[in-house]
C-alpha atoms as a PDB file:
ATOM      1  CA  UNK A   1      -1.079   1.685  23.359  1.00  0.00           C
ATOM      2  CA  UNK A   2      -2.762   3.023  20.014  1.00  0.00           C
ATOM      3  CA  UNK A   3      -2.025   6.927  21.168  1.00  0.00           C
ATOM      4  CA  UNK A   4       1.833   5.712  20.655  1.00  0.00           C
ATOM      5  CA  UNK A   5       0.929   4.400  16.962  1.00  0.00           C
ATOM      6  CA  UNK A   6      -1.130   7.563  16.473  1.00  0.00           C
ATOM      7  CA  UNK A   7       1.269  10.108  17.607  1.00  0.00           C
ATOM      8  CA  UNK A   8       3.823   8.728  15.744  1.00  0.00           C
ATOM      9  CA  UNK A   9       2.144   7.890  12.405  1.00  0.00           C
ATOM     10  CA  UNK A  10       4.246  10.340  10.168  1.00  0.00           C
ATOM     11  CA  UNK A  11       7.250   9.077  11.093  1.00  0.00           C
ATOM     12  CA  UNK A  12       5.726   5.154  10.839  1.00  0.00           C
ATOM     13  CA  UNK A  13       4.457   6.410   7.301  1.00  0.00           C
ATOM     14  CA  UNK A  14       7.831   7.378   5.945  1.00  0.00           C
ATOM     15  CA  UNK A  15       9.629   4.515   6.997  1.00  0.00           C
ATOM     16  CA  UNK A  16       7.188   1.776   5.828  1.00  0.00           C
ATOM     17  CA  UNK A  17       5.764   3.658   2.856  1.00  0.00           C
ATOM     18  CA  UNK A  18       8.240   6.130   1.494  1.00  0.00           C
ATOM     19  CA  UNK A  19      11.734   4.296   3.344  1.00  0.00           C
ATOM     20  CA  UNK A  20       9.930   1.039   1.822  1.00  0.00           C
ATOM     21  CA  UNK A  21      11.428  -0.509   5.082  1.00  0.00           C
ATOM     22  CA  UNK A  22       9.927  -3.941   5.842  1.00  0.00           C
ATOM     23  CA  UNK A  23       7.285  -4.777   8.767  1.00  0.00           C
ATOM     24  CA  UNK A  24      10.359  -6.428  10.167  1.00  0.00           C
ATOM     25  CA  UNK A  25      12.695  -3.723   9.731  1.00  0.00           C
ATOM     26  CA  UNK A  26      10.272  -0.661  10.877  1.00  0.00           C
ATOM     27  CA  UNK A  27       9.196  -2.366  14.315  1.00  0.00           C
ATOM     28  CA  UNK A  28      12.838  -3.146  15.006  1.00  0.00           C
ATOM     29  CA  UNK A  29      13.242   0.816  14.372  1.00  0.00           C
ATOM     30  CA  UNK A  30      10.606   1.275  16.595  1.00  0.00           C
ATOM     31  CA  UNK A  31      11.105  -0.755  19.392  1.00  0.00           C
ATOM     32  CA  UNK A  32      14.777   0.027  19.207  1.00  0.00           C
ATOM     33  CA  UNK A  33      15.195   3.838  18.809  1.00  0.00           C
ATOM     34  CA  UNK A  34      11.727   4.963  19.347  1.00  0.00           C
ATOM     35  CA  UNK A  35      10.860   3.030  22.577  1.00  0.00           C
ATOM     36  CA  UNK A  36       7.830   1.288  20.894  1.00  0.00           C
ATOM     37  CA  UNK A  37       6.717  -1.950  23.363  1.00  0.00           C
ATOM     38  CA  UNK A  38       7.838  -5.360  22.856  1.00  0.00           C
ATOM     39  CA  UNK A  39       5.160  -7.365  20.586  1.00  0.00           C
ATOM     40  CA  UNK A  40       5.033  -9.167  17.731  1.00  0.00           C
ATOM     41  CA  UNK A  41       4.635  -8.644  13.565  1.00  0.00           C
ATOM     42  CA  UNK A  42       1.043  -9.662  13.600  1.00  0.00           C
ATOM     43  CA  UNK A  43       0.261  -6.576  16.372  1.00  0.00           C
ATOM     44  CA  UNK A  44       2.231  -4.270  14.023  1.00  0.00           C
ATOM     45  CA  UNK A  45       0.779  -5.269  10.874  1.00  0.00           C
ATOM     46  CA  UNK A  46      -3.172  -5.303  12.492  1.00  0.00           C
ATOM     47  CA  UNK A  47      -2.103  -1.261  14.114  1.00  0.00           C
ATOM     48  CA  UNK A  48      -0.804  -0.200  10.560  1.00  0.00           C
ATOM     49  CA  UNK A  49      -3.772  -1.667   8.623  1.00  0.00           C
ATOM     50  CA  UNK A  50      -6.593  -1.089  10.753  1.00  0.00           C
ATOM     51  CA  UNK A  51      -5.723   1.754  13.416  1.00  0.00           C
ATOM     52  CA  UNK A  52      -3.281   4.458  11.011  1.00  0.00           C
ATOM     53  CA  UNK A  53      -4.976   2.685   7.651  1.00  0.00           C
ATOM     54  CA  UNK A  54      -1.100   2.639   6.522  1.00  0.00           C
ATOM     55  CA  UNK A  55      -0.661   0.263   3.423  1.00  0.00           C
ATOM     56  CA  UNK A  56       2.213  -0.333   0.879  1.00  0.00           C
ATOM     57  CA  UNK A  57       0.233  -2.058  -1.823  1.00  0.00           C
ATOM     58  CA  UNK A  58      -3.315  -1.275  -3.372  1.00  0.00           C
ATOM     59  CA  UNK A  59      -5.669  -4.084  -2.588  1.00  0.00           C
ATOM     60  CA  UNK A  60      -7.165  -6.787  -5.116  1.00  0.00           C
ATOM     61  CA  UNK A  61     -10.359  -4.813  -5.715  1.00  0.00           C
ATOM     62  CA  UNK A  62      -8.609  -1.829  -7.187  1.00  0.00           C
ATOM     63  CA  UNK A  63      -6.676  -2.776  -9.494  1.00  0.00           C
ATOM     64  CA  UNK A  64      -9.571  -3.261 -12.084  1.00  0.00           C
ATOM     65  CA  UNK A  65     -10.801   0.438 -11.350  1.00  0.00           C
ATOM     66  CA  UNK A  66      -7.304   1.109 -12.226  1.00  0.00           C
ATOM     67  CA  UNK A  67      -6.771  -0.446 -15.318  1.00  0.00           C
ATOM     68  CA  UNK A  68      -9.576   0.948 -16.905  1.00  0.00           C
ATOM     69  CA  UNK A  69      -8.399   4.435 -15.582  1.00  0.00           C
ATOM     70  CA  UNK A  70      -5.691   3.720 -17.470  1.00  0.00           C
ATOM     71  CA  UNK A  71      -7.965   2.402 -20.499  1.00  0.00           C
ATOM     72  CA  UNK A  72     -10.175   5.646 -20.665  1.00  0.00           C
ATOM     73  CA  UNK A  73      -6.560   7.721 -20.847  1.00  0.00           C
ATOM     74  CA  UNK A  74      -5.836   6.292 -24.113  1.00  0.00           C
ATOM     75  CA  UNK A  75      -2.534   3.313 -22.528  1.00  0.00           C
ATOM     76  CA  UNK A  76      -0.931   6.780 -21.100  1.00  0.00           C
ATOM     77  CA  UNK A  77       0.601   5.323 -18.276  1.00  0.00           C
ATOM     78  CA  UNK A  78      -0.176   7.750 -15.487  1.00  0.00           C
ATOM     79  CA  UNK A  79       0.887   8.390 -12.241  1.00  0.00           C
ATOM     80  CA  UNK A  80      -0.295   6.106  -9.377  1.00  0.00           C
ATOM     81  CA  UNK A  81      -0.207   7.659  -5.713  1.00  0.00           C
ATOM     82  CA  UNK A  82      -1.276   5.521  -2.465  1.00  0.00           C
ATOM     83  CA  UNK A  83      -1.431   7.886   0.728  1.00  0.00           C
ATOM     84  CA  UNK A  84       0.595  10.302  -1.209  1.00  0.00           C
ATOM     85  CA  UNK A  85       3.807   8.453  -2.074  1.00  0.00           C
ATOM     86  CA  UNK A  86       3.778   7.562  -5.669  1.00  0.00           C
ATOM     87  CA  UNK A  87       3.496   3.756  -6.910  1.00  0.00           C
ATOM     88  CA  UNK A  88       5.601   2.909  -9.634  1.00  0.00           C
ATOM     89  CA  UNK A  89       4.177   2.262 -13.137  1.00  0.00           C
ATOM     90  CA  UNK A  90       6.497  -0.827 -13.911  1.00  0.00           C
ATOM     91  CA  UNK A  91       4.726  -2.681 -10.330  1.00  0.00           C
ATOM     92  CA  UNK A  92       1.151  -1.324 -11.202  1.00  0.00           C
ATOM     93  CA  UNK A  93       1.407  -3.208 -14.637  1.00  0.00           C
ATOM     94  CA  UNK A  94       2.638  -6.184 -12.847  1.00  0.00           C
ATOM     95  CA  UNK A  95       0.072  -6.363 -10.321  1.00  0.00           C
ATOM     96  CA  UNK A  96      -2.845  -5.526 -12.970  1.00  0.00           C
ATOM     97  CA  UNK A  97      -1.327  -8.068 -15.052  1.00  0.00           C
ATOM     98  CA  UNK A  98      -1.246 -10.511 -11.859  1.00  0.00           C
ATOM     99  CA  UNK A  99      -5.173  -9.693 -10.370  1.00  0.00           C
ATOM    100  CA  UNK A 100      -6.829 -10.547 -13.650  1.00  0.00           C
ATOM    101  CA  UNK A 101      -7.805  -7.085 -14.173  1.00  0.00           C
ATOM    102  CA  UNK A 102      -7.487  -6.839 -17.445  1.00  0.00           C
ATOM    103  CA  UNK A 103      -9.423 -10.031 -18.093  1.00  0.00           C
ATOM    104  CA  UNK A 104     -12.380  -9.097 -16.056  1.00  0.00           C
ATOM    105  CA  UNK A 105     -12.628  -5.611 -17.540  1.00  0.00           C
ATOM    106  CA  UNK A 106     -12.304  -6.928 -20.721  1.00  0.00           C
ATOM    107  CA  UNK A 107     -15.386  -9.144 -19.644  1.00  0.00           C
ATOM    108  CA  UNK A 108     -17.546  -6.514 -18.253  1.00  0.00           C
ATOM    109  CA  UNK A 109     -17.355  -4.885 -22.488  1.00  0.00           C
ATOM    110  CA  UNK A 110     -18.639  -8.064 -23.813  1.00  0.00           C
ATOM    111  CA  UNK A 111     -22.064  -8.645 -22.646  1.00  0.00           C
END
């Protein structure tokens, strides 16, 4: 069953990454037009993250590595890329805001 994930992973990629389809929405695409097997959003999820390494979001861990990126180029607020399709600045804020980044790198400087 993974060679069908596998051979297929562009076209998985652009709908759940670039598309921004949801889990729900890209294995109804699959299983519909694409004659993916019958299973459920758990199986999709576990194949995208662990068998194509296909993700939307960055994880918890990087968003202090990117916030001091962003520190060291003097609050320019550069471009963010995951797997090649670019992350929008407003969301990275957001989610550094969100992880604590910016507390725990601001933490890290003061001992």
């Amino acid at each position: 069953m993974d060679d069908i994930f596998t051979q297929n992973r562009p076209l998985i990629k652009r709908l759940y990454q670039e598309e921004r389809k949801s889990l729900k929405q890209l294995k109804e695409i699959l299983e519909s037009e694409h004659k993916f097997p019958e299973s459920s959003l758990a199986f999709y999820e576990t194949k995208l993250r662990d068998l194509l390494g296909v993700r939307k979001k960055f994880k918890r861990e990087d968003w202090p590595v990117i916030y001091q990126h962003h520190l060291n180029s003097n609050k320019k607020n550069t471009a963010l890329y995951l797997d090649g399709v670019k992350f929008p600045w407003r969301k990275a804020w957001k989610e550094i805001r969100r992880s604590g980044a910016r507390e725990a790198t601001i933490g890290e400087y003061m001992d």
